[in-house]
C-alpha atoms as a PDB file:
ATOM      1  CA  UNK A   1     -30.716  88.397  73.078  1.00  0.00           C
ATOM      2  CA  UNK A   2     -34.108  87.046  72.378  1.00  0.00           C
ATOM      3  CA  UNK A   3     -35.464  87.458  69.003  1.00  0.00           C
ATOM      4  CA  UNK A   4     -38.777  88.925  68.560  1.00  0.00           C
ATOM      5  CA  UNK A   5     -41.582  87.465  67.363  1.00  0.00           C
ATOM      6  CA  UNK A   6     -43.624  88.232  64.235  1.00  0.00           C
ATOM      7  CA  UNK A   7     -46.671  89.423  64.775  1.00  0.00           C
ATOM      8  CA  UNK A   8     -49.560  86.750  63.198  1.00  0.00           C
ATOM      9  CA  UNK A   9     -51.477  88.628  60.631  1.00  0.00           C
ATOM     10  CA  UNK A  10     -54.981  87.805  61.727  1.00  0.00           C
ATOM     11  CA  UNK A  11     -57.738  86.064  59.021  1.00  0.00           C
ATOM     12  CA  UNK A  12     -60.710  86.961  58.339  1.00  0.00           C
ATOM     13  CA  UNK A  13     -63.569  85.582  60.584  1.00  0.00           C
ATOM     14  CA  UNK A  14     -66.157  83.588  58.265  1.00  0.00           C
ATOM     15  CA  UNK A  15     -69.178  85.270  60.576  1.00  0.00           C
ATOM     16  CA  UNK A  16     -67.587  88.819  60.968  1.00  0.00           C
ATOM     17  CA  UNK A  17     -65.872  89.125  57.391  1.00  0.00           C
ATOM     18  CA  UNK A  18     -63.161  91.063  58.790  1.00  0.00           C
ATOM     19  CA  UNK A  19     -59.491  90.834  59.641  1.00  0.00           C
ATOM     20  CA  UNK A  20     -59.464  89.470  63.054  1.00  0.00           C
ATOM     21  CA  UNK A  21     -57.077  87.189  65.525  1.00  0.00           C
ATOM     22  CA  UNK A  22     -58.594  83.371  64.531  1.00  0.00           C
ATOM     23  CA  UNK A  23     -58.177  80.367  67.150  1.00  0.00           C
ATOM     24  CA  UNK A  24     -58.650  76.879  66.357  1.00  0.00           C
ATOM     25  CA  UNK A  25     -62.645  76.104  66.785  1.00  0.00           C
ATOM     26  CA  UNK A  26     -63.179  72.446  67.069  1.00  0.00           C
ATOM     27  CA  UNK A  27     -66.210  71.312  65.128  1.00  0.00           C
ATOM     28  CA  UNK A  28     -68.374  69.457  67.271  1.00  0.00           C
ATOM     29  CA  UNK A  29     -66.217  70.897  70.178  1.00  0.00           C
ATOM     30  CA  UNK A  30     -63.345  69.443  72.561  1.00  0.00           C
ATOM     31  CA  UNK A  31     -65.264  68.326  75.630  1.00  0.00           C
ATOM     32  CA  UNK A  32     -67.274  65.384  73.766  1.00  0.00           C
ATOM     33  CA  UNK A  33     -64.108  63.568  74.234  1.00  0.00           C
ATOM     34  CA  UNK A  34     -65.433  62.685  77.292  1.00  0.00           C
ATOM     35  CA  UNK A  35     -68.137  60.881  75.687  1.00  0.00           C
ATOM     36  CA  UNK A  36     -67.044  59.531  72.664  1.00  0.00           C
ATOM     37  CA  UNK A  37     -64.624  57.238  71.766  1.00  0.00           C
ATOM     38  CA  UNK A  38     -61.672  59.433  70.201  1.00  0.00           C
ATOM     39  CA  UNK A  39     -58.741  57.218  69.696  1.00  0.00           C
ATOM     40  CA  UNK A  40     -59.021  56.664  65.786  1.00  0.00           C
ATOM     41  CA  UNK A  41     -56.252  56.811  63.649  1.00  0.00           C
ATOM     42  CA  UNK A  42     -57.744  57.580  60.749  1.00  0.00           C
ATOM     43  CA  UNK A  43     -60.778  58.814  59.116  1.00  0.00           C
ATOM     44  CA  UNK A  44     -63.000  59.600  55.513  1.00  0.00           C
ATOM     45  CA  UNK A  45     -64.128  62.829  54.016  1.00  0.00           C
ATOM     46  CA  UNK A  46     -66.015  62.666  50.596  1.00  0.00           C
ATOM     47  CA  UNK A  47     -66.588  65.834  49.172  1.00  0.00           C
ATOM     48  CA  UNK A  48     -68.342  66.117  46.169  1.00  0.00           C
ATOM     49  CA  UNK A  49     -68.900  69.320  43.901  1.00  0.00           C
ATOM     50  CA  UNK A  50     -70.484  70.533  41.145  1.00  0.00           C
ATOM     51  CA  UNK A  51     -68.596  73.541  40.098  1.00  0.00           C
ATOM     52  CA  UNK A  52     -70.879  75.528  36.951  1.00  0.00           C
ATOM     53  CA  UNK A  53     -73.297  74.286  33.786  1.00  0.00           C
ATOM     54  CA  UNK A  54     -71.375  71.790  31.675  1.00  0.00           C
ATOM     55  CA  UNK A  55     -68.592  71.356  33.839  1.00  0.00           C
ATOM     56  CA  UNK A  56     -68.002  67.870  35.324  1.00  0.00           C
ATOM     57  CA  UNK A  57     -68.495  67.193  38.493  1.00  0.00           C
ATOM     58  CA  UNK A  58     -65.205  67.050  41.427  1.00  0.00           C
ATOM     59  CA  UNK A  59     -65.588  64.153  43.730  1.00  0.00           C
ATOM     60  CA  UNK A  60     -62.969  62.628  46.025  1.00  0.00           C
ATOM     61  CA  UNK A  61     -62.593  60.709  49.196  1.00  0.00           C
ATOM     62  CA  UNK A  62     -59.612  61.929  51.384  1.00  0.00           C
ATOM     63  CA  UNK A  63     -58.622  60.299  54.408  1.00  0.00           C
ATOM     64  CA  UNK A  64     -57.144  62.114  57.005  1.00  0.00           C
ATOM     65  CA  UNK A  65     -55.202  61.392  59.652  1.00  0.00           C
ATOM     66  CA  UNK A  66     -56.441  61.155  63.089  1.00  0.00           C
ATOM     67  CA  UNK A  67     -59.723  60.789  65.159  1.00  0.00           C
ATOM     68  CA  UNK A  68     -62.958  63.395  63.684  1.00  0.00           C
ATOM     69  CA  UNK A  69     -63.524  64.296  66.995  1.00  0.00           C
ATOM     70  CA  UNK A  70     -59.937  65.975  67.059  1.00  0.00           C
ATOM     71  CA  UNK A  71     -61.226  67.961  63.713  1.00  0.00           C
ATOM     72  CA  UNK A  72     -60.388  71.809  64.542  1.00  0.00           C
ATOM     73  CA  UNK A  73     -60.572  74.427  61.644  1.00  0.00           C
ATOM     74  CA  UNK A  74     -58.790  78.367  61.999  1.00  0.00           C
ATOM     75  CA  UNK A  75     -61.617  80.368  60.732  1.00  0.00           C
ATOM     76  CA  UNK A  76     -62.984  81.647  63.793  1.00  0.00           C
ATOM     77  CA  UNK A  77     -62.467  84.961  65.338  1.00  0.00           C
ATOM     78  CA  UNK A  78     -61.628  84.288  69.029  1.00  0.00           C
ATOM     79  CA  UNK A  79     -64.815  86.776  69.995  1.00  0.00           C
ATOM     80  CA  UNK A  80     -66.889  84.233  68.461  1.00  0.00           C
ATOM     81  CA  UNK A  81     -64.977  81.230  69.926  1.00  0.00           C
ATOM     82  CA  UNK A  82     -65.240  82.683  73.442  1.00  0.00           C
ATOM     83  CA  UNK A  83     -69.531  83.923  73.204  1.00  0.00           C
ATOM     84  CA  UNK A  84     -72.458  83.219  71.100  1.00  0.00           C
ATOM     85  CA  UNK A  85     -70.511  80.091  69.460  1.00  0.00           C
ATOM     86  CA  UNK A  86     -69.763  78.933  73.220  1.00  0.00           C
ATOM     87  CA  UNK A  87     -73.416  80.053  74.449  1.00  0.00           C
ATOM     88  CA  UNK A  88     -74.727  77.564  71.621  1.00  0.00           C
ATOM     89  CA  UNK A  89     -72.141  74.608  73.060  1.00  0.00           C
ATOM     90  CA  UNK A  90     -73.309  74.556  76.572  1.00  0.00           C
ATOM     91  CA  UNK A  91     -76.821  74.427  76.196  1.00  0.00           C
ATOM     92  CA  UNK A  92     -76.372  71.350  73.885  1.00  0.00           C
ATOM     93  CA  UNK A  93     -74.733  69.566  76.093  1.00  0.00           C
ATOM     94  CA  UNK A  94     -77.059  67.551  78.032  1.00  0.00           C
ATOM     95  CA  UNK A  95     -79.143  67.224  75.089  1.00  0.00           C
ATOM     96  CA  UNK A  96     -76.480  65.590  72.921  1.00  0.00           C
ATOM     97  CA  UNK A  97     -74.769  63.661  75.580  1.00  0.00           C
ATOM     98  CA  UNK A  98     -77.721  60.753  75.083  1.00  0.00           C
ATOM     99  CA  UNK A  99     -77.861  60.744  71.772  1.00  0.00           C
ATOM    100  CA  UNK A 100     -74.181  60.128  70.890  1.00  0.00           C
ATOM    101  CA  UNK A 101     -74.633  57.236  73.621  1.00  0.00           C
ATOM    102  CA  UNK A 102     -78.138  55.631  72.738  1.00  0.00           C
ATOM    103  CA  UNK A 103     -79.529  56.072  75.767  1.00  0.00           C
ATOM    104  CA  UNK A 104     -83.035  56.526  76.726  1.00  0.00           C
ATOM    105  CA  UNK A 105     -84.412  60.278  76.397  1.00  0.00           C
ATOM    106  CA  UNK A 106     -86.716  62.346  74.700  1.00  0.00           C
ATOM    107  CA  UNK A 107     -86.306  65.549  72.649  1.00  0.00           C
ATOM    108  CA  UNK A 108     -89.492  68.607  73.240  1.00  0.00           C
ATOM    109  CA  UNK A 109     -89.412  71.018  70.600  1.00  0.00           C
ATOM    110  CA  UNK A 110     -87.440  73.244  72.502  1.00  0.00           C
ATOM    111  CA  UNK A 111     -84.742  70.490  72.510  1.00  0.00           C
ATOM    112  CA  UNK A 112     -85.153  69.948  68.669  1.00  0.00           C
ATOM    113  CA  UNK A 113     -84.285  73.446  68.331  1.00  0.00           C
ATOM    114  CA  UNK A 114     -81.376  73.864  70.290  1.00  0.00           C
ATOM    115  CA  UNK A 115     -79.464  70.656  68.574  1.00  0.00           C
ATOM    116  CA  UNK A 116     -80.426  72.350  65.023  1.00  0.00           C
ATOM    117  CA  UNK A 117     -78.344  75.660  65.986  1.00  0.00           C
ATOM    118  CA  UNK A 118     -75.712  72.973  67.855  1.00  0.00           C
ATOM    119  CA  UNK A 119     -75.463  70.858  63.873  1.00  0.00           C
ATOM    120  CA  UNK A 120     -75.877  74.290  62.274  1.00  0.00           C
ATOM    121  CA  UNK A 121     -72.564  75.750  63.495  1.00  0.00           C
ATOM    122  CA  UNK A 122     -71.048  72.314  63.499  1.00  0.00           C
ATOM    123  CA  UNK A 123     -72.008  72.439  59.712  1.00  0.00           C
ATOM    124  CA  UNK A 124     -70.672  76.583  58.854  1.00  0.00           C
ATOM    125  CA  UNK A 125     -67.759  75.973  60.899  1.00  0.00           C
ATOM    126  CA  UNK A 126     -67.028  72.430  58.956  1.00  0.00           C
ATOM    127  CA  UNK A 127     -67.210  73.319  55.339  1.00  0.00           C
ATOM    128  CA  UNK A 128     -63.915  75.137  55.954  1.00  0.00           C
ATOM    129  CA  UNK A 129     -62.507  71.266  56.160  1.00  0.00           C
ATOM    130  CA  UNK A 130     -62.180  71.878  52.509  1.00  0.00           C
ATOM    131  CA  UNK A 131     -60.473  74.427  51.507  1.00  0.00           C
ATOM    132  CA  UNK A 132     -61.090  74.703  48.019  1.00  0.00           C
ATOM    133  CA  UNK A 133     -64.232  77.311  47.559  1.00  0.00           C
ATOM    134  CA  UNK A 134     -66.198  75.972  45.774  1.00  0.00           C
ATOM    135  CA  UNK A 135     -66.735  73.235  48.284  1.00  0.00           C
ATOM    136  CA  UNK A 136     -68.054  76.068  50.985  1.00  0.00           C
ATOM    137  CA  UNK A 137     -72.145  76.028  49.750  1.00  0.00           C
ATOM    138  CA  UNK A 138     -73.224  78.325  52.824  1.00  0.00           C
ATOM    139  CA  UNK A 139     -73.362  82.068  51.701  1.00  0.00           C
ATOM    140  CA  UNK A 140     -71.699  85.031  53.791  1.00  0.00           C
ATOM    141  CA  UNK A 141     -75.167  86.094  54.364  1.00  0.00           C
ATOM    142  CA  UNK A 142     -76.172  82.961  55.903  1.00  0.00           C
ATOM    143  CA  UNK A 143     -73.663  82.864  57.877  1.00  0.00           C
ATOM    144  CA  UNK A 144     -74.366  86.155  59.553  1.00  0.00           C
ATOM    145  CA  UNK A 145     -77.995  85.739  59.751  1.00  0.00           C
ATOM    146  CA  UNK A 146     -76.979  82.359  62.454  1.00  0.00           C
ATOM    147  CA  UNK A 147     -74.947  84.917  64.324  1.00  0.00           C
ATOM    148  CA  UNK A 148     -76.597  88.335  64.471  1.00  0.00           C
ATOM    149  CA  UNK A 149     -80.447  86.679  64.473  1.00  0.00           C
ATOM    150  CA  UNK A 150     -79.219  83.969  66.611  1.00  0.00           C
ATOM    151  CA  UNK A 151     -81.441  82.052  64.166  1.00  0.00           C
ATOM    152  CA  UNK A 152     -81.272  79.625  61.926  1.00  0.00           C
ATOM    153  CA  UNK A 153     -81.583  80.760  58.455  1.00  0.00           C
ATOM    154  CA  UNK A 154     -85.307  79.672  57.196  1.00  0.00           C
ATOM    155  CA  UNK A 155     -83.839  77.737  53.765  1.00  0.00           C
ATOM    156  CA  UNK A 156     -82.294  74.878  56.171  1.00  0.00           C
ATOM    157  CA  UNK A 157     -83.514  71.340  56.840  1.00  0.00           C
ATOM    158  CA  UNK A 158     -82.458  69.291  59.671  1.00  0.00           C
ATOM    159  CA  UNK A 159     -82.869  65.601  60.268  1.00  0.00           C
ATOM    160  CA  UNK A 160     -80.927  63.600  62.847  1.00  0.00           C
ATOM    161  CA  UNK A 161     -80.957  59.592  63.241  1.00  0.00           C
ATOM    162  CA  UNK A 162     -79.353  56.670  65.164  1.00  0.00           C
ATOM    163  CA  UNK A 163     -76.344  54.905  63.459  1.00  0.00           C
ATOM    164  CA  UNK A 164     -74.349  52.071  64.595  1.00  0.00           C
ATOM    165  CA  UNK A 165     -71.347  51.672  62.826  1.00  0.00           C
ATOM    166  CA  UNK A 166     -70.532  48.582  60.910  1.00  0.00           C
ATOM    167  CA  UNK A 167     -69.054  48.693  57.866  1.00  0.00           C
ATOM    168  CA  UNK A 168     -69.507  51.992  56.394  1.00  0.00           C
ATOM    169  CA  UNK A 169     -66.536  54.148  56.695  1.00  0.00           C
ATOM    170  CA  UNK A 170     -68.334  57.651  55.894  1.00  0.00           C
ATOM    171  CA  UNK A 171     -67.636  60.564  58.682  1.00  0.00           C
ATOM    172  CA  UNK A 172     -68.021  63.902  57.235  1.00  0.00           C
ATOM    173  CA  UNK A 173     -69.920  63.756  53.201  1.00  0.00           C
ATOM    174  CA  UNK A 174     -70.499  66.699  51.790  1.00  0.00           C
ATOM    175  CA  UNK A 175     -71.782  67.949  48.645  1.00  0.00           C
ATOM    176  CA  UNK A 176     -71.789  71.203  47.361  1.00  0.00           C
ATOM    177  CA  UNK A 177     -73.828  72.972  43.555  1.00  0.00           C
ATOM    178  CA  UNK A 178     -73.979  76.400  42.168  1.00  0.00           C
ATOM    179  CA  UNK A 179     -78.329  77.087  41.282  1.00  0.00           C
ATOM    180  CA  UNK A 180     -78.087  79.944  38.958  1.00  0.00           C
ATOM    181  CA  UNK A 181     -81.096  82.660  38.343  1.00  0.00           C
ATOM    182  CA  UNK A 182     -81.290  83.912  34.865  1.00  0.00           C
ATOM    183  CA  UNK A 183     -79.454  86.943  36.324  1.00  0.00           C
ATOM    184  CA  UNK A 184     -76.496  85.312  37.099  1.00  0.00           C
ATOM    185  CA  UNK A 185     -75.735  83.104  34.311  1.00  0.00           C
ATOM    186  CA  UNK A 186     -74.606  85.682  31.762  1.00  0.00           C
ATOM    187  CA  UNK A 187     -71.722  86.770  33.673  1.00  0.00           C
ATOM    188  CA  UNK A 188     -70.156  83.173  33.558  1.00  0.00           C
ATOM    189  CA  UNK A 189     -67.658  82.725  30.840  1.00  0.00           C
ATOM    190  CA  UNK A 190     -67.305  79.580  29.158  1.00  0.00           C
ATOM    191  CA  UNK A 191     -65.793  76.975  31.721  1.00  0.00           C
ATOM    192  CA  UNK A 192     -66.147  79.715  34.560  1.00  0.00           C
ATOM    193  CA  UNK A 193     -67.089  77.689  38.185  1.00  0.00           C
ATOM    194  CA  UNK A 194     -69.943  79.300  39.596  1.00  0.00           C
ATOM    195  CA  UNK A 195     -69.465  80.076  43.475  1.00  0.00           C
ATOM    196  CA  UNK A 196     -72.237  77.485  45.155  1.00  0.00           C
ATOM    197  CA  UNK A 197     -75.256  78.294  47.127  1.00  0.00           C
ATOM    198  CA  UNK A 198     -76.213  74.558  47.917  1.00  0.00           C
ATOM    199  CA  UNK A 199     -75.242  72.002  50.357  1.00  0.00           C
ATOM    200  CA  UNK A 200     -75.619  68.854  51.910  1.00  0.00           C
ATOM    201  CA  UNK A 201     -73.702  67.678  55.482  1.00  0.00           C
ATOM    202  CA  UNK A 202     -73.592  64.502  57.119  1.00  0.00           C
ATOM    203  CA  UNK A 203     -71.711  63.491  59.625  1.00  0.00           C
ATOM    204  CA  UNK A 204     -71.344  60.845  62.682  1.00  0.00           C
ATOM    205  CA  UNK A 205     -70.371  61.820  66.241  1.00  0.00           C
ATOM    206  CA  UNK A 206     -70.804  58.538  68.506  1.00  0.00           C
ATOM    207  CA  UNK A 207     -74.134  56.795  67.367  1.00  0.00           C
ATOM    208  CA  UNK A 208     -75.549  60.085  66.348  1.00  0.00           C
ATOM    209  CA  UNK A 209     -76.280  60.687  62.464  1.00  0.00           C
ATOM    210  CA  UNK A 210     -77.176  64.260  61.473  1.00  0.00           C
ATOM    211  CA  UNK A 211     -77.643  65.679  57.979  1.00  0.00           C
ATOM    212  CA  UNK A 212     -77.884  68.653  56.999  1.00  0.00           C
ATOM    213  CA  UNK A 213     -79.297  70.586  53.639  1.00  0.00           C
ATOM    214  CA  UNK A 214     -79.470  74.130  52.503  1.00  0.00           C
ATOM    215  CA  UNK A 215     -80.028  76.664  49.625  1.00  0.00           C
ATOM    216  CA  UNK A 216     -80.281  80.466  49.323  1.00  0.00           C
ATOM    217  CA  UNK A 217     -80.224  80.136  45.538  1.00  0.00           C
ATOM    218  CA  UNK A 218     -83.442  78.092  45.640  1.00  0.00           C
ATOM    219  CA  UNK A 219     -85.101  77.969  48.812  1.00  0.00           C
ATOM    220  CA  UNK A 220     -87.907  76.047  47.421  1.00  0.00           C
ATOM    221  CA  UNK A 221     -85.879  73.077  46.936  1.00  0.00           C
ATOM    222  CA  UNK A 222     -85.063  72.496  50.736  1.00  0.00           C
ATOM    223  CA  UNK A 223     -88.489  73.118  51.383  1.00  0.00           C
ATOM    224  CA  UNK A 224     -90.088  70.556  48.812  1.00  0.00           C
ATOM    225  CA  UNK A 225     -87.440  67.619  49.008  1.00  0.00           C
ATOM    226  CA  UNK A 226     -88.850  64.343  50.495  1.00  0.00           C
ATOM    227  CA  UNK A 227     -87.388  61.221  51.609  1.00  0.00           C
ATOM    228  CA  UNK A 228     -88.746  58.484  48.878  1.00  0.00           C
ATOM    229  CA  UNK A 229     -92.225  57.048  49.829  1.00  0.00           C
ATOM    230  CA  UNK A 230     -92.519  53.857  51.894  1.00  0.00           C
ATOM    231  CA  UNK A 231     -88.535  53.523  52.159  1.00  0.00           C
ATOM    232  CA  UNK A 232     -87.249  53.209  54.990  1.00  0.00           C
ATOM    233  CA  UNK A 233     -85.393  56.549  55.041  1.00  0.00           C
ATOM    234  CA  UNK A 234     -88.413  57.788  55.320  1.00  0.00           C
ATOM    235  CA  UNK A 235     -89.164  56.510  58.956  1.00  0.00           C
ATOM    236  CA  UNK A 236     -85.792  56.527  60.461  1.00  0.00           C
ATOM    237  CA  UNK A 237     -84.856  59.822  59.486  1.00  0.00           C
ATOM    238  CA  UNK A 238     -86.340  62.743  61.922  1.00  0.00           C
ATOM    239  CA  UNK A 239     -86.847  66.001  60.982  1.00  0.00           C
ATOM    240  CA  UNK A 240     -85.468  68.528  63.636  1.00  0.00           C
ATOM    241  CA  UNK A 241     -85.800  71.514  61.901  1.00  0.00           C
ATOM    242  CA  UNK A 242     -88.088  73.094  60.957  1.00  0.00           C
ATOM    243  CA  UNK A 243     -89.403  70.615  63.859  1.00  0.00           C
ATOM    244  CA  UNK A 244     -92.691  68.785  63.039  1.00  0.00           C
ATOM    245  CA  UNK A 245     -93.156  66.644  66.370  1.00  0.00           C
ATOM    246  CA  UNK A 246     -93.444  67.691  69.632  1.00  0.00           C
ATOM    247  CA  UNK A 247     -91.532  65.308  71.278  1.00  0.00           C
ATOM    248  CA  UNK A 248     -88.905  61.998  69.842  1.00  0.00           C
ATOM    249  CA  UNK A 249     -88.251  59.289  71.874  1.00  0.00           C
ATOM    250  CA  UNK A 250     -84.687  58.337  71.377  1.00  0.00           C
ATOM    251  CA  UNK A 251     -83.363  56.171  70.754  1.00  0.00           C
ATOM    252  CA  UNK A 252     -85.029  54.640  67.316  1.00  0.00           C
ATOM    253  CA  UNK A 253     -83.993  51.999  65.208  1.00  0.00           C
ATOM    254  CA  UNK A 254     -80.644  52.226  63.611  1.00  0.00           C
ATOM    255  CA  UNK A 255     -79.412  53.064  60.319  1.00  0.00           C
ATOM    256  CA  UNK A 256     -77.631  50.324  58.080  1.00  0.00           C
ATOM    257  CA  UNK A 257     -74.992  50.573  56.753  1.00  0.00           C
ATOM    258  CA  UNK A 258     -76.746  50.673  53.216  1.00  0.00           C
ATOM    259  CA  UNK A 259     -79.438  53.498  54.694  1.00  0.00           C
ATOM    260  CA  UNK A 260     -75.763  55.343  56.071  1.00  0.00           C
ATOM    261  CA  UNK A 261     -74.464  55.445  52.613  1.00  0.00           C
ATOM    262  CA  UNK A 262     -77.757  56.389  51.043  1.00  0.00           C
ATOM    263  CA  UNK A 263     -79.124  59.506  52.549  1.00  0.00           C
ATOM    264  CA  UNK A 264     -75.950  61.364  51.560  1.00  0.00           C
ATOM    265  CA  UNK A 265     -75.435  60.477  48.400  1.00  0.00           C
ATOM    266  CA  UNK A 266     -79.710  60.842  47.484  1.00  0.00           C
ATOM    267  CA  UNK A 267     -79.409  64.588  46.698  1.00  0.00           C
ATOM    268  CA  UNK A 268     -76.709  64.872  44.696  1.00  0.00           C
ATOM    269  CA  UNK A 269     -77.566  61.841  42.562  1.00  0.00           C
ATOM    270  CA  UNK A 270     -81.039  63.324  41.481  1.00  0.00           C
ATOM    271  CA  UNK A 271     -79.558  66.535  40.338  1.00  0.00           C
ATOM    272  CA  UNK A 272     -77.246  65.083  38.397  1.00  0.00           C
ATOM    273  CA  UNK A 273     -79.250  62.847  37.105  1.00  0.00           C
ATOM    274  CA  UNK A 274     -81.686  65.982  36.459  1.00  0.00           C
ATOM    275  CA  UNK A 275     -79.590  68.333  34.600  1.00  0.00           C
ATOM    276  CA  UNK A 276     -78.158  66.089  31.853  1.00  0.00           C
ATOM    277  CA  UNK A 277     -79.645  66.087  28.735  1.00  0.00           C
ATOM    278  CA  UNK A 278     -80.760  62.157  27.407  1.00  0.00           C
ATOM    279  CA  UNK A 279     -76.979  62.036  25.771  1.00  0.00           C
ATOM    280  CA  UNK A 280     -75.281  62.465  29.208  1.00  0.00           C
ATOM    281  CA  UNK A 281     -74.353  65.626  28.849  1.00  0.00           C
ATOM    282  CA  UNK A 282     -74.593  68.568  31.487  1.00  0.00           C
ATOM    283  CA  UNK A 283     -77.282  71.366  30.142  1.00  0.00           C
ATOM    284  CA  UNK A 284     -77.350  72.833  33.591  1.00  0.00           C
END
């Protein structure tokens, strides 16, 4: 006689927040395998957090095995996987399809728009490469603003570039902080981790470079950052959303691998450098 199978105990969905049946939801999705390269054996996360006030900060570089494309991640309900994530995919298509390749196009506004949603899922779906909470910056509520607004949430910045690899190893760098309100630090206990409301993404599909920022505990810090004057970040970089032109002409110069290594890193190295007191040590 056959034996019967257990029944899977579903997981929660990280857009629905309820017990439902999950499928694997590839990041940046199966078909660009088609288009890109996918026969790595290898390849580098860095993931780096800062958990609460005073506590050090977590960094480490894992390497994984297989190609990125491959990535997959089982927190997806499968009535997600199936509509409004797949009705995002689809669209995206032909407008990513150049870019990962260098070729010769041009992105309207309404082009802009529809690769910010395609990097903004790509981005939700992919903190849950780490699985260690405090490395997932995007609230709930963001999360279910994207899907029931079909919008993305107004505290996000999105800038995309063109990066041929050299050296640099980087694939998917992400960086995660806690920005407390008076109201929420006197609930934290001595040595508590805060859960974090900040991000930064960026990741490399083909020759396209995309990163990614975001913060519902300070809103005004997405809004205000800038690129340092007269670098060069500052011209290669383009700003997708909110968009600002309206129409890029891809492809542009590419990154280095110095500029690569750079942009990611930027953020997090200013607020660390901002919240330590002149004797090194953390004060918030």
């Amino acid at each position: 006689m056959a034996k019967s199978s257990k029944p899977i105990s579903p997981k929660r969905c990280i857009f629905y927040d309820l017990p439902k049946k999950t499928s694997n939801e590839h990041i940046w999705g199966r078909w660009l395998r088609d288009y890109v390269r996918a026969d790595r054996k290898k390849h580098h996360i860095h993931l780096t957090r800062i958990p609460s006030p005073k506590l050090p900060n977590i960094s480490e570089l894992r390497i994984r095995a297989g190609d990125p494309i491959r990535a997959n991640v089982r927190v997806v309900c499968e009535d997600c996987n199936n509509t409004w994530l797949s009705q995002i995919q689809e669209p995206t298509k032909p407008i990513l399809i150049p870019l990962l390749q260098a070729k010769r196009t041009t992105l309207a506004t309404s082009a802009q728009a529809q690769l910010a949603k395609w990097c903004t899922m790509a981005t939700m779906t992919g903190e849950f490469i780490d699985r260690d909470p405090l490395g997932q910056g995007v609230t709930l509520a963001e999360r279910q603003f994207f899907w029931k607004q079909s919008v993305i949430p107004p505290n996000w910045r999105i800038w995309i570039a063109r990066y041929r690899r050299h050296k640099w190893k980087g694939e998917w760098i992400h960086f995660t902080l806690p920005i407390l309100g008076p109201e929420d630090v006197p609930g934290l206990e001595p040595g508590d981790a805060a859960r974090p409301n900040t991000q930064t993404t960026t990741f490399i599909i083909g020759e396209l470079y995309v990163h990614v920022m975001s913060s519902s505990g300070h809103p005004d810090l997405t809004a205000k950052w800038v690129w340092p004057a007269f670098s060069r970040l500052s011209r290669v970089l383009i700003q997708i959303w909110p968009t600002k032109e309206s129409f890029i002409a891809w492809p542009p110069d590419s990154l280095t691998d110095r500029d690569a290594d750079t942009i990611p890193t930027l953020f997090s190295n200013v607020v660390d450098a901002s919240s330590r007191s002149l004797l090194g040590r953390r004060i918030f």
